[in-house]
N, C-alpha and C. Protein backbone atom coordinates (compact mmCIF):
# COMPACT_ATOMS: atom_id res chain seq x y z
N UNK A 1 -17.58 -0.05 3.79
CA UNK A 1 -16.40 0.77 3.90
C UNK A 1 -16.74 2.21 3.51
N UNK A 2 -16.39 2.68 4.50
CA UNK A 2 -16.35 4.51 3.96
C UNK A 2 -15.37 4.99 3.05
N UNK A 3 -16.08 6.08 2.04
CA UNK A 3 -15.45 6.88 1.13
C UNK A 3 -13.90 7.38 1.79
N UNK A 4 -13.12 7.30 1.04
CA UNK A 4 -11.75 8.40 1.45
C UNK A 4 -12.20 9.64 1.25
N UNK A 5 -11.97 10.23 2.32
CA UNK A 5 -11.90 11.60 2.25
C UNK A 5 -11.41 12.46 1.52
N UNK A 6 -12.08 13.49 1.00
CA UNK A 6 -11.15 14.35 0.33
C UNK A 6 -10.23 15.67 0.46
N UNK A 7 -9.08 15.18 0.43
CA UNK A 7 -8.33 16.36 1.12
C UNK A 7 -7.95 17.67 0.11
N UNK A 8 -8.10 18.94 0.39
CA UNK A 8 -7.75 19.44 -0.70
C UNK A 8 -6.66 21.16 0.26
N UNK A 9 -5.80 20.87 -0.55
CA UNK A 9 -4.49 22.04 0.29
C UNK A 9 -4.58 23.09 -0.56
N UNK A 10 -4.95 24.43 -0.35
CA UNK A 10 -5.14 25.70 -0.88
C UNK A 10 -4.04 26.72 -0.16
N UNK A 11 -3.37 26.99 -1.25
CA UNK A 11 -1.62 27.54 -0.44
C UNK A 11 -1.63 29.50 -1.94
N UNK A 12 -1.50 30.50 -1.08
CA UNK A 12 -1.05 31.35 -1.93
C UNK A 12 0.76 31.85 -2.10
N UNK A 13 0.76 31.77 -2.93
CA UNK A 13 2.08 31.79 -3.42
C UNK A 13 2.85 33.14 -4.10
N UNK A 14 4.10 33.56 -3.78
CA UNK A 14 5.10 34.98 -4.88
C UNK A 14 4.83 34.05 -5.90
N UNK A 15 5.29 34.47 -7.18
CA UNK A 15 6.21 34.34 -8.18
C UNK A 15 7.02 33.36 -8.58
N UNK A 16 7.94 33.64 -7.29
CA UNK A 16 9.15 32.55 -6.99
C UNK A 16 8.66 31.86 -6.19
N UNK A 17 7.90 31.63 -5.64
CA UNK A 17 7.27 29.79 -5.16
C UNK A 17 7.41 30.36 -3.44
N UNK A 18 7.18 31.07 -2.40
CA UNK A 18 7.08 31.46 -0.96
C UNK A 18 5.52 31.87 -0.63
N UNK A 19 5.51 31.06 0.29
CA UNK A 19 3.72 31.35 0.98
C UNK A 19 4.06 32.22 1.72
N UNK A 20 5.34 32.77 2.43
CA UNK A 20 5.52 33.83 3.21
C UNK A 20 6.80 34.10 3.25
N UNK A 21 7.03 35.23 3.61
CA UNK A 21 8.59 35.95 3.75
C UNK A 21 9.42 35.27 4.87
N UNK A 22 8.58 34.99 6.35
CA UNK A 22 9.37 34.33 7.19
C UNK A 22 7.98 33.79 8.15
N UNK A 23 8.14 32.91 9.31
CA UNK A 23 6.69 32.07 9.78
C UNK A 23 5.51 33.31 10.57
N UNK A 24 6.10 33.93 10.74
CA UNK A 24 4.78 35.59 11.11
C UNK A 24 4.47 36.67 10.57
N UNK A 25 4.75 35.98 8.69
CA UNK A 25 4.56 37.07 8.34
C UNK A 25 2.47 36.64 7.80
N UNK A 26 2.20 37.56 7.75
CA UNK A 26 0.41 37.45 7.93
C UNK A 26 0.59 37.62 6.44
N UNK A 27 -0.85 36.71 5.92
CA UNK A 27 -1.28 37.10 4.45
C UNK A 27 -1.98 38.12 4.15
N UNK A 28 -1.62 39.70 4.69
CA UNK A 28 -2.50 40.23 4.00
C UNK A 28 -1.44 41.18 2.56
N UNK A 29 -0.95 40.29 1.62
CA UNK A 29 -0.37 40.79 0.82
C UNK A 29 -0.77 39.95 -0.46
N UNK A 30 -1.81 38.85 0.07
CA UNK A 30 -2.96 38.45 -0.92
C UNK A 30 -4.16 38.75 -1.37
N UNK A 31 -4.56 38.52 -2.66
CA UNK A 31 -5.57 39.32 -3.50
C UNK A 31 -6.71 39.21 -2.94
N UNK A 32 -7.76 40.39 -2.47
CA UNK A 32 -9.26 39.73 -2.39
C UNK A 32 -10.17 38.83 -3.15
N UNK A 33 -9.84 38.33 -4.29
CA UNK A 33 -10.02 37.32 -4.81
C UNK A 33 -9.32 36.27 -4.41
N UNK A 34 -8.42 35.92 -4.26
CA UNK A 34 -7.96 34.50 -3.49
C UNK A 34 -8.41 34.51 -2.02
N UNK A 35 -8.42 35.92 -1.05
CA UNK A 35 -9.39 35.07 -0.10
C UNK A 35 -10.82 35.29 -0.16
N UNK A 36 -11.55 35.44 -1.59
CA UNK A 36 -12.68 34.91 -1.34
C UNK A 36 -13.13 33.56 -2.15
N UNK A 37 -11.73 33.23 -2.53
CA UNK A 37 -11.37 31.83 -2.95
C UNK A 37 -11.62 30.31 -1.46
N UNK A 38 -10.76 31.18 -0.60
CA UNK A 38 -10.36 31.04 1.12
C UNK A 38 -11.78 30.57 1.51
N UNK A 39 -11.80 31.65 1.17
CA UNK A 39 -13.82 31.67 2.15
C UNK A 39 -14.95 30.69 1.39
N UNK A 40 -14.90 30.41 0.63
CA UNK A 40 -15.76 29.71 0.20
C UNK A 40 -15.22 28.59 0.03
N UNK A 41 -13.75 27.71 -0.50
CA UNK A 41 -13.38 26.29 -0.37
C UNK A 41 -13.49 25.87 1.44
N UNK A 42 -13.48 27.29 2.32
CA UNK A 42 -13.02 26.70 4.06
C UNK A 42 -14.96 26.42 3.98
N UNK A 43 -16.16 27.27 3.87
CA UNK A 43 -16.97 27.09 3.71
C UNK A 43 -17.67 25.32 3.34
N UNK A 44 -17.28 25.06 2.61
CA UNK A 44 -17.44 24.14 1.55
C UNK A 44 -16.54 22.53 2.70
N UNK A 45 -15.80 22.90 3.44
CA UNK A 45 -15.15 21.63 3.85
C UNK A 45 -16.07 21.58 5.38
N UNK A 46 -15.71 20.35 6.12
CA UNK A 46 -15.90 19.99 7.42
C UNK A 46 -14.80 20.39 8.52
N UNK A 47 -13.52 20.19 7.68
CA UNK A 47 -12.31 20.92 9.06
C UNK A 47 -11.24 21.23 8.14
N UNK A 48 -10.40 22.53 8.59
CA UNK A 48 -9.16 22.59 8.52
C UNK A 48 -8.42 22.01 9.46
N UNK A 49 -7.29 21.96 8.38
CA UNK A 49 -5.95 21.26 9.44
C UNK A 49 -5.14 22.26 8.55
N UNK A 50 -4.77 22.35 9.78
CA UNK A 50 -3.24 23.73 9.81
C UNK A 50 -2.07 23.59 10.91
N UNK A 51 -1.41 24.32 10.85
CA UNK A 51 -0.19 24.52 11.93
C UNK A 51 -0.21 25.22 12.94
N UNK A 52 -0.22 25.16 13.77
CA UNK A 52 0.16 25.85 14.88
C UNK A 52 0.29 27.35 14.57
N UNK A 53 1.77 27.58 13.92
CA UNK A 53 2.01 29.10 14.02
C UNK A 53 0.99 29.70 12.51
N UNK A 54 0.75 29.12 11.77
CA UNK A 54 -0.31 29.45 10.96
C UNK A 54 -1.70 30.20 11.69
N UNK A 55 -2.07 28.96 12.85
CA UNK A 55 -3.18 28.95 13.36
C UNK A 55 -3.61 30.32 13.82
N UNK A 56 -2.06 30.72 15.20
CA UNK A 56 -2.17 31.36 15.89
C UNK A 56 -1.71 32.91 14.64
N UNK A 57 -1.84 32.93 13.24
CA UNK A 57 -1.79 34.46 12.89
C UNK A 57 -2.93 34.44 12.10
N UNK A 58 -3.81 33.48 12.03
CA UNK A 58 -5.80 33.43 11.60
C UNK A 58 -5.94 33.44 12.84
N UNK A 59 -6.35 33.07 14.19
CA UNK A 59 -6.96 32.61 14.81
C UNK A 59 -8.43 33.35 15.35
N UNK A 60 -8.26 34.55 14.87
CA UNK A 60 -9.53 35.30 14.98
C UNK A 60 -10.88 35.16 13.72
N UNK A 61 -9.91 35.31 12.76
CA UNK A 61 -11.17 34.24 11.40
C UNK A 61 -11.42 33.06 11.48
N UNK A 62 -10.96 32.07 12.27
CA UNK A 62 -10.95 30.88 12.62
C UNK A 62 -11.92 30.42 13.43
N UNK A 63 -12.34 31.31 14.59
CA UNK A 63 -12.85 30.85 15.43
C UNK A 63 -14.22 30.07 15.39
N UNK A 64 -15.21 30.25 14.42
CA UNK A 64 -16.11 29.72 14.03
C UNK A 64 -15.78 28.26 13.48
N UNK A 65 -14.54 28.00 13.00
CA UNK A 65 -14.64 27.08 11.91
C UNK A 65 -13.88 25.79 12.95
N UNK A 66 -14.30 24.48 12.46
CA UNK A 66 -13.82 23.12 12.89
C UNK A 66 -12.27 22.96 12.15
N UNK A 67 -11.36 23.49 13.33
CA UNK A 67 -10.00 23.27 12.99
C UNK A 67 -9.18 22.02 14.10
N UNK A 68 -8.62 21.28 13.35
CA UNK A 68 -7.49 20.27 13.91
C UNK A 68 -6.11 21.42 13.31
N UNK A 69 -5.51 21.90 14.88
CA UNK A 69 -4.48 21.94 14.60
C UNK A 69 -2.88 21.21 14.81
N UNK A 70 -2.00 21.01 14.34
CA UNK A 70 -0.90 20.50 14.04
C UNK A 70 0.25 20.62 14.85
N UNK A 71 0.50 20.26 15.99
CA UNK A 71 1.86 20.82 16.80
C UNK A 71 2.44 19.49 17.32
N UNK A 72 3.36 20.52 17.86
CA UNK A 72 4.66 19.33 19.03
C UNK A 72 4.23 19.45 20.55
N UNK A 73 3.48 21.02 20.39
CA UNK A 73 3.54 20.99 22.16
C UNK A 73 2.18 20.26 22.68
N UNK A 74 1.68 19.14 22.12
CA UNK A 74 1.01 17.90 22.55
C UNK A 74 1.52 16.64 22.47
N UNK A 75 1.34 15.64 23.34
CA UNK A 75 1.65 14.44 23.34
C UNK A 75 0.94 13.84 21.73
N UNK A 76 -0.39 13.77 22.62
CA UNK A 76 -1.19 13.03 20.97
C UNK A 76 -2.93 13.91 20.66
N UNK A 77 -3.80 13.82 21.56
CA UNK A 77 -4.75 15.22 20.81
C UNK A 77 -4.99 15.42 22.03
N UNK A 78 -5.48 17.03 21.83
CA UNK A 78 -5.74 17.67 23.03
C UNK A 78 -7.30 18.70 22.01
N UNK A 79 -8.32 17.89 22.95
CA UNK A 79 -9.48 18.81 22.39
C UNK A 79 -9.44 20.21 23.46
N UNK A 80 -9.53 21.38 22.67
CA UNK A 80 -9.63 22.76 23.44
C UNK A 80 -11.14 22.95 23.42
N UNK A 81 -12.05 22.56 22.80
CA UNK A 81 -13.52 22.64 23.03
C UNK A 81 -13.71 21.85 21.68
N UNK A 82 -15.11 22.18 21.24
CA UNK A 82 -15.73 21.30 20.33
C UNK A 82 -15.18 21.71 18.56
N UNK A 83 -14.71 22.99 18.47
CA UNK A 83 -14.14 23.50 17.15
C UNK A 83 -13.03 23.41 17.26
N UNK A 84 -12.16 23.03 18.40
CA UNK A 84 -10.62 23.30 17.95
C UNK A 84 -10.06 21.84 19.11
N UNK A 85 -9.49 21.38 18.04
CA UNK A 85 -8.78 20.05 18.10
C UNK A 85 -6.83 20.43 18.31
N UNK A 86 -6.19 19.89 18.97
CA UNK A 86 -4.66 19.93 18.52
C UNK A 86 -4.11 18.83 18.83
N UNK A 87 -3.48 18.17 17.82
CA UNK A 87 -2.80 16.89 17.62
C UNK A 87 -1.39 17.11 17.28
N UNK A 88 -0.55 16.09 17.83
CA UNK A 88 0.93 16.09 17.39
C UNK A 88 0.73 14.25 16.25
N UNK A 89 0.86 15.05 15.09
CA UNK A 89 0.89 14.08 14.23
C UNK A 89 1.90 13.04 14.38
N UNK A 90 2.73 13.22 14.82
CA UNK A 90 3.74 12.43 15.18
C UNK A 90 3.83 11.21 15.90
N UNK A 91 2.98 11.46 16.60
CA UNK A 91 2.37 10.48 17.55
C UNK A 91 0.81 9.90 17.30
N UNK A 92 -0.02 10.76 16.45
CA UNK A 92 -1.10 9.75 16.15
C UNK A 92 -1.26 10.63 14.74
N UNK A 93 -1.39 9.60 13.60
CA UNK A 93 -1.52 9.89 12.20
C UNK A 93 -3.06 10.70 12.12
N UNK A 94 -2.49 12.01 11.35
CA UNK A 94 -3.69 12.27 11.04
C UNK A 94 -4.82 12.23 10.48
N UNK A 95 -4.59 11.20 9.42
CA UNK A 95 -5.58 10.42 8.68
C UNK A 95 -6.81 9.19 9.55
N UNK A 96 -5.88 8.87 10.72
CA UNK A 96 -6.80 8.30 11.61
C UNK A 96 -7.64 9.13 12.46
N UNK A 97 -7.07 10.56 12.97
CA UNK A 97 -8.09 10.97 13.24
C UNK A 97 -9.30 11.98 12.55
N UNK A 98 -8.96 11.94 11.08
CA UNK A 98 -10.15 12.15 10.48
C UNK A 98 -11.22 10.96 9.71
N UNK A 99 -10.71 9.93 9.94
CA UNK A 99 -11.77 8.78 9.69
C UNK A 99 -12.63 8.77 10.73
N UNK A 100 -11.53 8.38 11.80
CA UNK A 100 -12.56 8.54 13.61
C UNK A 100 -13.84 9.44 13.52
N UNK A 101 -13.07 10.69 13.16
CA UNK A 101 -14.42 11.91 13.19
C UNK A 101 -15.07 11.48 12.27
N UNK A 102 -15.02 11.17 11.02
CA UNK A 102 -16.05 10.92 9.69
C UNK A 102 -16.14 12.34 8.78
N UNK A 103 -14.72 13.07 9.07
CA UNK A 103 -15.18 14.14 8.16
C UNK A 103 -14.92 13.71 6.25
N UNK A 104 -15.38 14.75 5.89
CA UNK A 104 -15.29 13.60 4.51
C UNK A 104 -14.72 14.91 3.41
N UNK A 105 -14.53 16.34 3.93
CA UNK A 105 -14.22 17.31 3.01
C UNK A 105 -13.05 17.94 3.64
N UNK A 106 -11.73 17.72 3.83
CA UNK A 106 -10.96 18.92 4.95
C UNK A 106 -9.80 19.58 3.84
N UNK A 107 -9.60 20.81 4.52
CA UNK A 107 -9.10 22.16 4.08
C UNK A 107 -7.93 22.07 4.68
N UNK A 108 -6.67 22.14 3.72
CA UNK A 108 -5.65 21.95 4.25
C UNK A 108 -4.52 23.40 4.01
N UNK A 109 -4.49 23.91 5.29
CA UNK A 109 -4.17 25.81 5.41
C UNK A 109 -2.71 25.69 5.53
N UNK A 110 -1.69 25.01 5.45
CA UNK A 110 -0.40 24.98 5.95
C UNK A 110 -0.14 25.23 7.26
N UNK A 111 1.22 25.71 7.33
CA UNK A 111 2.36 26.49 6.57
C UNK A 111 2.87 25.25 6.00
N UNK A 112 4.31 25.71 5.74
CA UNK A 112 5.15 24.77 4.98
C UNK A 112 5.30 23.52 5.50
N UNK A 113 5.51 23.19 6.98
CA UNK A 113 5.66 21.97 7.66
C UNK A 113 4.25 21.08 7.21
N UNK A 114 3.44 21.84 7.33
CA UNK A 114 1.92 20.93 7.39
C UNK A 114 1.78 20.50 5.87
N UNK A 115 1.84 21.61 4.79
CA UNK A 115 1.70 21.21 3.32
C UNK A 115 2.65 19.67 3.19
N UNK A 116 3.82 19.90 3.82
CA UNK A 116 4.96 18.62 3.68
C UNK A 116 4.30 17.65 3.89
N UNK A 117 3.82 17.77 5.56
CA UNK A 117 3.33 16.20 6.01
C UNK A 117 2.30 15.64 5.22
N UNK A 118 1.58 16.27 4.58
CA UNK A 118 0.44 15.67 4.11
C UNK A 118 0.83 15.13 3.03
N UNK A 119 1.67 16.40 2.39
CA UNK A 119 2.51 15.20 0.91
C UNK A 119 3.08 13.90 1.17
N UNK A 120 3.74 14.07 2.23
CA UNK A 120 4.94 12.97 2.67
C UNK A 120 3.63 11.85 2.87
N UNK A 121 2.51 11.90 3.56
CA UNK A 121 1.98 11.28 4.07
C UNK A 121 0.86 10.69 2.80
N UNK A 122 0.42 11.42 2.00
CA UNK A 122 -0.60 10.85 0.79
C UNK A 122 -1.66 11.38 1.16
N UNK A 123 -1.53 12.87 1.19
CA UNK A 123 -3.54 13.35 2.01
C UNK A 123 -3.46 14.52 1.35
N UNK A 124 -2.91 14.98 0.24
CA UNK A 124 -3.34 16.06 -0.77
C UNK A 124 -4.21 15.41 -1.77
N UNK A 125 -5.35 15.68 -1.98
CA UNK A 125 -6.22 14.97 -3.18
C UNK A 125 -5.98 16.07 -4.45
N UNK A 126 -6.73 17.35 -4.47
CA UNK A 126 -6.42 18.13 -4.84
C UNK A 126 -5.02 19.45 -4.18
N UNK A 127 -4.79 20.44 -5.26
CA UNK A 127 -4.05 21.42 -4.36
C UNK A 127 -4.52 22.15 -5.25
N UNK A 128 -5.05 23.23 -4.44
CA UNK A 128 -4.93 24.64 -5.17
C UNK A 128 -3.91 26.23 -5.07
N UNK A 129 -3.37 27.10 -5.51
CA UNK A 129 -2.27 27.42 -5.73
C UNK A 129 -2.65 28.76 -6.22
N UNK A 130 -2.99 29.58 -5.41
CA UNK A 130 -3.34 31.07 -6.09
C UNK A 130 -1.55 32.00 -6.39
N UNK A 131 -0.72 31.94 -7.64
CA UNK A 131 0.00 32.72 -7.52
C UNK A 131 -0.47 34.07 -7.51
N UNK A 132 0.44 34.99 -6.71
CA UNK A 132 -0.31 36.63 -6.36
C UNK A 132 1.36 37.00 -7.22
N UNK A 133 1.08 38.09 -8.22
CA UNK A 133 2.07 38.45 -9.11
C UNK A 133 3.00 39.64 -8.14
N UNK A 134 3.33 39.03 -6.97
CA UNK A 134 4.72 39.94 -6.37
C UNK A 134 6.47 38.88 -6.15
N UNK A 135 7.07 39.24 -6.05
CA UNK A 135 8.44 38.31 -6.13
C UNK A 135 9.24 38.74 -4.21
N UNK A 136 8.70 37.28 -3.74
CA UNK A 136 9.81 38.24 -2.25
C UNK A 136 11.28 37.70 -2.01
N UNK A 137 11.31 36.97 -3.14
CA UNK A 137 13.13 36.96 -3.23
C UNK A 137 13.98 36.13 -2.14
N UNK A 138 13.08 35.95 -1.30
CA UNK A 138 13.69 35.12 -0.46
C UNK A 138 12.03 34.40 0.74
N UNK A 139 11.89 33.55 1.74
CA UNK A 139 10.69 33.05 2.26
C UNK A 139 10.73 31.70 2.71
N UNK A 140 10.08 31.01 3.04
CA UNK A 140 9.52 29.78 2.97
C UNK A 140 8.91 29.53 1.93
N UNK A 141 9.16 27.80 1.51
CA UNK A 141 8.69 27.14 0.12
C UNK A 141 7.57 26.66 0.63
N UNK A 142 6.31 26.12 -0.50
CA UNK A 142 5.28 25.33 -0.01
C UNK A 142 5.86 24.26 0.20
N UNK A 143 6.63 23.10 -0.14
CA UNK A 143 6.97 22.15 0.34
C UNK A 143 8.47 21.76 1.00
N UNK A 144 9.29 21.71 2.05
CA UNK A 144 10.43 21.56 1.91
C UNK A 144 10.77 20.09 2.38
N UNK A 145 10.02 18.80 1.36
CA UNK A 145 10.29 17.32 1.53
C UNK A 145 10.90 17.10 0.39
N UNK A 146 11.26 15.95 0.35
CA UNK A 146 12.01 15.08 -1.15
C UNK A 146 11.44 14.31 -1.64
N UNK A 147 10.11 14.55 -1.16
CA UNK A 147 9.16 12.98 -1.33
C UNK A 147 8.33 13.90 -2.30
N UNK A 148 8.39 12.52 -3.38
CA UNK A 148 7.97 12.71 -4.91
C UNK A 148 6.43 12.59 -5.15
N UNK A 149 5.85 13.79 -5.22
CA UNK A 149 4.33 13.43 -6.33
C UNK A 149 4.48 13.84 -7.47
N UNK A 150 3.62 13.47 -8.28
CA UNK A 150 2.84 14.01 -9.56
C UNK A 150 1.68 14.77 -9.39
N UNK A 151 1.37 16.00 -9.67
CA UNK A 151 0.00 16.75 -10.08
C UNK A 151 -0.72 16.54 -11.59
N UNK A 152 -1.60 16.92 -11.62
CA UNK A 152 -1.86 17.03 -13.13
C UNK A 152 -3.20 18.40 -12.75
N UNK A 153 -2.94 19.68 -13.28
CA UNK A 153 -3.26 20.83 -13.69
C UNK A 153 -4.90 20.47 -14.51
N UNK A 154 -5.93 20.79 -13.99
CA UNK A 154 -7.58 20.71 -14.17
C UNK A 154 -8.08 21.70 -14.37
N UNK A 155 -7.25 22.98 -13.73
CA UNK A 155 -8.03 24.36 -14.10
C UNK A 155 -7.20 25.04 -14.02
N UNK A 156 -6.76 26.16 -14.49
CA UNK A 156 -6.16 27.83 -14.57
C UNK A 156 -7.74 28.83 -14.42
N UNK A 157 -7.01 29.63 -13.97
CA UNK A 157 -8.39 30.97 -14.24
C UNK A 157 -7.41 31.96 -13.80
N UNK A 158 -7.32 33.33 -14.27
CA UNK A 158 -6.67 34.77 -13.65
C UNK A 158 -8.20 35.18 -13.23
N UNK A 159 -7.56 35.78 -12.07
CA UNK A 159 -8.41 36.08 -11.21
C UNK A 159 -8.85 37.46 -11.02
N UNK A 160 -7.79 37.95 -11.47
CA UNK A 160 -7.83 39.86 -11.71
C UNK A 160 -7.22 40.58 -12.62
N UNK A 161 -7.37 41.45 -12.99
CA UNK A 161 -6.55 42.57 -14.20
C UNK A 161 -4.82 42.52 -13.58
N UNK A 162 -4.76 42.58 -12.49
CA UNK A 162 -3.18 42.42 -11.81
C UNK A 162 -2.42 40.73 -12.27
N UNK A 163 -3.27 40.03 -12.62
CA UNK A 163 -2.65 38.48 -13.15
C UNK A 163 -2.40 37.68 -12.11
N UNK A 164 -3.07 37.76 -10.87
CA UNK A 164 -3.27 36.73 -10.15
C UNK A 164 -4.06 35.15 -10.94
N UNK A 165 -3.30 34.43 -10.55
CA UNK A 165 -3.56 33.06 -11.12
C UNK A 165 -4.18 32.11 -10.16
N UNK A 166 -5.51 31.50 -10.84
CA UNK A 166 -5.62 30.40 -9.60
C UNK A 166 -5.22 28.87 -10.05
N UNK A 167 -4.37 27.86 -9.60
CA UNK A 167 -4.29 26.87 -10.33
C UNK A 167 -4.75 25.83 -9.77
N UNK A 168 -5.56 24.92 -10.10
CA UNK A 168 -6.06 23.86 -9.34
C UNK A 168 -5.35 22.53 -9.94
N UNK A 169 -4.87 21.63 -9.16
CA UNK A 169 -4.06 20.44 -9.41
C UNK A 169 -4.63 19.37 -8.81
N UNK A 170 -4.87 18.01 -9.01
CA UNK A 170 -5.10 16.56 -8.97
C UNK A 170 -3.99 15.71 -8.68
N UNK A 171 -4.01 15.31 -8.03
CA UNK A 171 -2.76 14.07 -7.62
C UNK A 171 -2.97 12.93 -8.43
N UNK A 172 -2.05 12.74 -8.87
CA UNK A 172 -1.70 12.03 -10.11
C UNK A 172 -1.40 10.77 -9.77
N UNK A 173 -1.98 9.57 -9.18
CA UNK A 173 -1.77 8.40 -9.29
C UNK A 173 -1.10 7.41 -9.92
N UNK A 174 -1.53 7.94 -11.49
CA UNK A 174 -1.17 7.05 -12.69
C UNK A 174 0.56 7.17 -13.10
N UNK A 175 0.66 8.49 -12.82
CA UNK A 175 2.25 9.35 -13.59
C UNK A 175 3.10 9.22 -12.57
N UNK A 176 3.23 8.11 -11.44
CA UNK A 176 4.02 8.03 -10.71
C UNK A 176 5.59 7.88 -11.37
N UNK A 177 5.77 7.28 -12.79
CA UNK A 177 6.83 7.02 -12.84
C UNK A 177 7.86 8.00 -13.65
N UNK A 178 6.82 8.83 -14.03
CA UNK A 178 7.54 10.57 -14.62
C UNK A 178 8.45 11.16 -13.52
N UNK A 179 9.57 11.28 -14.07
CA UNK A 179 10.35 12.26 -13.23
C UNK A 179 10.87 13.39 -14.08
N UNK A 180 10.58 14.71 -13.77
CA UNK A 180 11.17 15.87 -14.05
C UNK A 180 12.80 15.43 -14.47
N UNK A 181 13.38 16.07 -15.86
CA UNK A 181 14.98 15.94 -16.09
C UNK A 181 15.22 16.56 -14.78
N UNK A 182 16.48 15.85 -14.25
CA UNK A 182 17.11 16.41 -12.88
C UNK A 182 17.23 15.59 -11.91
N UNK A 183 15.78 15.13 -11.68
CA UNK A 183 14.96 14.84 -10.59
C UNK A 183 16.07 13.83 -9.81
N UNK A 184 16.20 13.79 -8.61
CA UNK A 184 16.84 13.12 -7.58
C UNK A 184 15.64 11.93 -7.07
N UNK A 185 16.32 10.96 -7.37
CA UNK A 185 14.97 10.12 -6.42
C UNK A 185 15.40 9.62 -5.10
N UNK A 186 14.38 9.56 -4.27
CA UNK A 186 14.31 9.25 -2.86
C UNK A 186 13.46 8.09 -2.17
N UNK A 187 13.69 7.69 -1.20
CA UNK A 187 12.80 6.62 -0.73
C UNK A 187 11.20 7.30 -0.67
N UNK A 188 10.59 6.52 -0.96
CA UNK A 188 9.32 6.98 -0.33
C UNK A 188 8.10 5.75 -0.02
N UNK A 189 8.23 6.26 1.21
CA UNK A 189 7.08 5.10 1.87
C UNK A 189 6.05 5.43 1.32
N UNK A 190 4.70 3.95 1.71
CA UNK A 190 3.83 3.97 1.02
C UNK A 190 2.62 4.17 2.29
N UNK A 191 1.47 4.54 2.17
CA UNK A 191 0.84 4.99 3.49
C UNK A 191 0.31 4.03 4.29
């Protein structure tokens, strides 16, 4: 039996918890230290998996790299050549088609829909979480599911004199039965 893969989702974040102001807005309002955070975890993996409209506002830094991307406007995968894959998860799980391939390290770029599925689905191993110290008051969240994990926090580091933070998190297996005071619980399937 082959190793599980390790998935690891690297998302930059305001303040108040938004990877972006609205779905086109481009990251360049993140630190050169978090993307040379970028560059060396995308380095370091076998494929990203991202979104569609993510895709298409990298798609020029991209082009080198082994990306599966994430949409609706496919039935089930549509290879565009040998680096760029597009699958409608919906119709074939994406965990099957990274066993198929045998990748064993993938980089998980969002946006918000994609960070979800993977939660919803059990394919965040790690997450990493560069907060960039600006507040945009309003955006897209990294996650907008109801479906419950646990992290557990392995590293902090500030990254610059400005207080960019990098946080690296572990999926928490064990602490499934911790719930935050508040917390609403929800069904959640098992994978």
């Amino acid at each position: 039996m082959l190793p599980k893969p390790l998935y690891r989702a690297l998302a930059a974040t305001s303040i108040d918890g938004k990877i972006a102001k609205r779905a086109d807005h481009f990251s360049d309002w993140t630190s050169p230290e978090d993307k040379q955070h970028l560059r060396d975890t995308i380095a370091a993996s076998d494929v990203i998996v991202i979104g569609n409209n993510t895709y298409k506002l990298a798609e020029d830094r991209l082009q080198k790299r082994n990306c599966i991307v994430l949409t609706s406007t496919v039935a089930t995968i549509q290879r565009i050549h040998s680096l760029l894959t597009y699958m409608n998860p919906s119709n074939y799980p994406l965990a099957d088609l990274i066993n198929e391939s045998g990748y064993k390290t993938i980089c998980i770029l969002g946006g918000t829909q994609i960070y979800s599925y993977c939660l919803h689905n059990n394919l965040i191993d790690e997450l990493h979480i560069t907060v960039e110290p600006v507040v945009f008051g309003e955006g897209l969240p990294l996650f907008n599911t109801p479906h419950e994990s646990n992290f557990e926090l392995t590293s902090s580091q500030q990254l610059n004199k400005r207080g960019t933070m990098l946080l690296k998190y572990t999926y928490n297996k064990k602490d499934l039965q911790w719930k935050p005071p508040g917390f609403q619980t929800f069904p959640v399937r098992s994978p």
